[in-house]
N, C-alpha and C. Protein backbone atom coordinates (compact mmCIF):
# COMPACT_ATOMS: atom_id res chain seq x y z
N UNK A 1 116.26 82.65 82.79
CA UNK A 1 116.06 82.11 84.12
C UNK A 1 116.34 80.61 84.14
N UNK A 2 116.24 79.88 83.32
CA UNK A 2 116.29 78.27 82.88
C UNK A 2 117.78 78.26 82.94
N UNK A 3 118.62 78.85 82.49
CA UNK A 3 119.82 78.77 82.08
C UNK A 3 120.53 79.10 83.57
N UNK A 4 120.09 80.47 83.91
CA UNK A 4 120.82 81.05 85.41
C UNK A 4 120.33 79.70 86.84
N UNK A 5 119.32 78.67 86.35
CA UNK A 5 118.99 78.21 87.30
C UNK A 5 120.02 76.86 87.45
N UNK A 6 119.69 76.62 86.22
CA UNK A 6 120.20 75.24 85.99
C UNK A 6 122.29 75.41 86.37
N UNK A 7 122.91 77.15 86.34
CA UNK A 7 124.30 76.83 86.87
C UNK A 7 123.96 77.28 88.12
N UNK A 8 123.59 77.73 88.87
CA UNK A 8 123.34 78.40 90.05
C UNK A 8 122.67 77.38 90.90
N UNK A 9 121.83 76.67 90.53
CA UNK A 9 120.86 75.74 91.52
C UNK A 9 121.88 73.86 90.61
N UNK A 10 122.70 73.77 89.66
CA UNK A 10 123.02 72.83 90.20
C UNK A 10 122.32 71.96 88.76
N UNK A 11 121.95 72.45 88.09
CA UNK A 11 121.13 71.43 86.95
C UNK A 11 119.53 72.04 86.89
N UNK A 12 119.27 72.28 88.50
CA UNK A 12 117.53 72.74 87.99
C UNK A 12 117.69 73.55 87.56
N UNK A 13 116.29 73.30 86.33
CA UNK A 13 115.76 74.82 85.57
C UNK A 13 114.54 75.00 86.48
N UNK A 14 114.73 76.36 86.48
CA UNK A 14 113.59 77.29 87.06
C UNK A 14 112.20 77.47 85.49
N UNK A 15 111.17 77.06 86.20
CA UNK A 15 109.98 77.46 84.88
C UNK A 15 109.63 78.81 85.65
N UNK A 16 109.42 79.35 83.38
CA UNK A 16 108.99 80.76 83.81
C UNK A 16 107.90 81.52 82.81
N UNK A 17 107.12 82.95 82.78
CA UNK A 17 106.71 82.51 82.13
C UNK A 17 106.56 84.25 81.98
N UNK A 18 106.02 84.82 80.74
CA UNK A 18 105.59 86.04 80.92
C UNK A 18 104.27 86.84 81.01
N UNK A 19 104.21 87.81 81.70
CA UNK A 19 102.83 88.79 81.48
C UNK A 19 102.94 90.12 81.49
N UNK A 20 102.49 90.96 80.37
CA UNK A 20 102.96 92.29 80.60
C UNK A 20 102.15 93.02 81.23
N UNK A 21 102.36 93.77 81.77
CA UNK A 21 101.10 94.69 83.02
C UNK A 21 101.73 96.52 82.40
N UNK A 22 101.01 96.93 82.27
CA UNK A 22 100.93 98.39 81.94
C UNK A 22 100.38 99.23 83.07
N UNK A 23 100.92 100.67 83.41
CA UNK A 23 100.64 101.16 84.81
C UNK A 23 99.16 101.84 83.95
N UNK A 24 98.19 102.07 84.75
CA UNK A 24 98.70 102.10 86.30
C UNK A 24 97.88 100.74 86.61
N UNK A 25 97.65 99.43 85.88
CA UNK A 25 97.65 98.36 86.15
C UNK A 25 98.63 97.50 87.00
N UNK A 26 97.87 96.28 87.66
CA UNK A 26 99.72 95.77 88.23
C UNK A 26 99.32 94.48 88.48
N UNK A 27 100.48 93.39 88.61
CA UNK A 27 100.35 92.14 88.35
C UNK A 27 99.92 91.41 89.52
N UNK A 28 99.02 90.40 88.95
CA UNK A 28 98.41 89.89 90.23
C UNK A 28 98.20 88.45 90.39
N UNK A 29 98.32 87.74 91.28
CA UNK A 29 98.40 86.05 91.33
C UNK A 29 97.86 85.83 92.60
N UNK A 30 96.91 85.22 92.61
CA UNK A 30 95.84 84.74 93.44
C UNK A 30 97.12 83.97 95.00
N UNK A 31 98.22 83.75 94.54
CA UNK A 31 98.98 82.86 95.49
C UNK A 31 99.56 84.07 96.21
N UNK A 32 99.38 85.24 95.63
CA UNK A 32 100.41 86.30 96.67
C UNK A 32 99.50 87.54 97.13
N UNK A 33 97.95 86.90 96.85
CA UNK A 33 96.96 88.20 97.96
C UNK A 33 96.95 88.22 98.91
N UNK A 34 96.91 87.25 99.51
CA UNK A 34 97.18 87.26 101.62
C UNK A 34 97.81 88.17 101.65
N UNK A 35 99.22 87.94 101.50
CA UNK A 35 100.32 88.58 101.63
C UNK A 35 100.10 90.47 101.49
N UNK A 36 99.93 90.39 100.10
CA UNK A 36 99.87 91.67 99.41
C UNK A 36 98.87 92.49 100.19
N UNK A 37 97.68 91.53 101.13
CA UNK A 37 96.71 92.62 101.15
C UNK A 37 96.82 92.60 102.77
N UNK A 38 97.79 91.88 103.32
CA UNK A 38 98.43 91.93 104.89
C UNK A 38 99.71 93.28 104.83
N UNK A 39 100.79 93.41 103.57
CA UNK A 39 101.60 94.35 103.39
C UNK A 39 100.98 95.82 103.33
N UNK A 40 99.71 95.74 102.38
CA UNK A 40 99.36 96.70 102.05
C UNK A 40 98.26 97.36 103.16
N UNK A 41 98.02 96.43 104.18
CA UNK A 41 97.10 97.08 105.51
C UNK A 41 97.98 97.48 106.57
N UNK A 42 99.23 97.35 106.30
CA UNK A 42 99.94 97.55 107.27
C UNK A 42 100.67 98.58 106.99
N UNK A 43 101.00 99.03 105.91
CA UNK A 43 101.37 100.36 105.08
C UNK A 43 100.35 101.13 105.59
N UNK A 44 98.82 101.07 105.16
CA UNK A 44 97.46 101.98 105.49
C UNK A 44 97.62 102.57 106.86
N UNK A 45 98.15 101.35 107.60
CA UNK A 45 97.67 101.81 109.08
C UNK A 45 99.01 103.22 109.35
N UNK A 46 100.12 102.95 108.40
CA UNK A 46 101.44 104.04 109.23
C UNK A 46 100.59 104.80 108.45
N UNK A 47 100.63 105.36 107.24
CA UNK A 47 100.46 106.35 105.99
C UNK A 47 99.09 106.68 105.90
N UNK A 48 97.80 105.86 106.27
CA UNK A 48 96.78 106.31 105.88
C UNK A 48 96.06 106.42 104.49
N UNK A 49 95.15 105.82 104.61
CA UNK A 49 94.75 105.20 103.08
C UNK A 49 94.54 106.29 101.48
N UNK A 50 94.74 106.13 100.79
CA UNK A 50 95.08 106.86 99.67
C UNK A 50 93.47 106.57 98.52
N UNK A 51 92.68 107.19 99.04
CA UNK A 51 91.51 107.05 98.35
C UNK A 51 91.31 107.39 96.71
N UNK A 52 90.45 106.66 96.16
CA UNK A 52 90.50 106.23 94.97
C UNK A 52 91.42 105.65 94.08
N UNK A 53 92.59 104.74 94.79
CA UNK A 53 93.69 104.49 94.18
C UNK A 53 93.50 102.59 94.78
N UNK A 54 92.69 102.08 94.86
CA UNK A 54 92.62 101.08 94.81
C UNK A 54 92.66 100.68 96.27
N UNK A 55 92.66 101.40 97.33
CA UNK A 55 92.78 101.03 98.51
C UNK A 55 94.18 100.66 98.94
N UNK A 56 95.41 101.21 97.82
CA UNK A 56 97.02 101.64 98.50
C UNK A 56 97.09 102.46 99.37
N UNK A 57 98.16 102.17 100.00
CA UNK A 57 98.42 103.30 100.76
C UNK A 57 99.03 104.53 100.20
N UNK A 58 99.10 105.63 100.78
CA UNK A 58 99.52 107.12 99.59
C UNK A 58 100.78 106.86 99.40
N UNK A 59 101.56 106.85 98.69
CA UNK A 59 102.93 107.27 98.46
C UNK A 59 103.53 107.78 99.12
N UNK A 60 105.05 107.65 99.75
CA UNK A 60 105.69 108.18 100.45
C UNK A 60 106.67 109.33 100.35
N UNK A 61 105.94 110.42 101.05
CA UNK A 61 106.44 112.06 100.23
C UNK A 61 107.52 112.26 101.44
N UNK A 62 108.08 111.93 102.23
CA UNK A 62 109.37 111.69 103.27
C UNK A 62 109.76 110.37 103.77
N UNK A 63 110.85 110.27 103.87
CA UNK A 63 111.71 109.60 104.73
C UNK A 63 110.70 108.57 105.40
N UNK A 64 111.33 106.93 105.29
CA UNK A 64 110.43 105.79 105.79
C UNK A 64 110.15 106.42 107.12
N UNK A 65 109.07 105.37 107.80
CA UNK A 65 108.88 105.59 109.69
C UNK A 65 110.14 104.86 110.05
N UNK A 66 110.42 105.39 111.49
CA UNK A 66 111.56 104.38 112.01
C UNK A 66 111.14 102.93 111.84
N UNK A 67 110.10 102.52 112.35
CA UNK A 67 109.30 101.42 111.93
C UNK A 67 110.15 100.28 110.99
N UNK A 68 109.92 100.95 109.92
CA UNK A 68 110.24 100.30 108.46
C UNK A 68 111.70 100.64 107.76
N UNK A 69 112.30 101.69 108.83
CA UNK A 69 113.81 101.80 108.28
C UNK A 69 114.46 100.37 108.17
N UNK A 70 114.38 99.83 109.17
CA UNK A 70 114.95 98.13 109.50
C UNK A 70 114.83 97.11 108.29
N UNK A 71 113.27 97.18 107.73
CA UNK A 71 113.09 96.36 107.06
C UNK A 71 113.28 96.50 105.44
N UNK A 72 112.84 97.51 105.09
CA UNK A 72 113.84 98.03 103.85
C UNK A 72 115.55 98.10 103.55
N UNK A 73 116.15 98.44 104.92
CA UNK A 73 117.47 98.16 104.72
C UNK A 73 118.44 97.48 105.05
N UNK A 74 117.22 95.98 105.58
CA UNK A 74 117.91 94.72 105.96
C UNK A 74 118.46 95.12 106.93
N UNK A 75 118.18 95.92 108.13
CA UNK A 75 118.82 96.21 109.42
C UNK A 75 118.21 95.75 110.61
């Protein structure tokens, strides 16, 4: 990433760093919960909440809502 940054952005290096997360664990940073837990209530509300799974929404066993066709395929 240091290397792809520094020809792509021009000289900057991008800092980076690693953490490994094992399922059914998943990675988490205090700077992207708003977000994550605004995405993930808004999933709940089409799909309906998926109990005992951490308060995700269930998995999607068909075809997005029209809803979310747009935004998944940049349309």
């Amino acid at each position: 990433m240091r290397e792809a940054g520094h020809v792509v952005l021009g000289g900057f290096e991008l800092q980076t760093d690693t953490d490994v997360v094992r399922y059914p664990g998943r990675h988490t940073d205090e700077r992207g919960t708003l977000m994550w837990d605004r995405v993930t209530g808004l999933l709940s509300e089409l799909t309906g909440p998926n109990p005992g799974h951490d308060g995700l929404p269930a998995p999607a066993t068909e075809a997005a809502p029209p809803s979310l066709i747009g935004v998944f395929n940049n349309g």
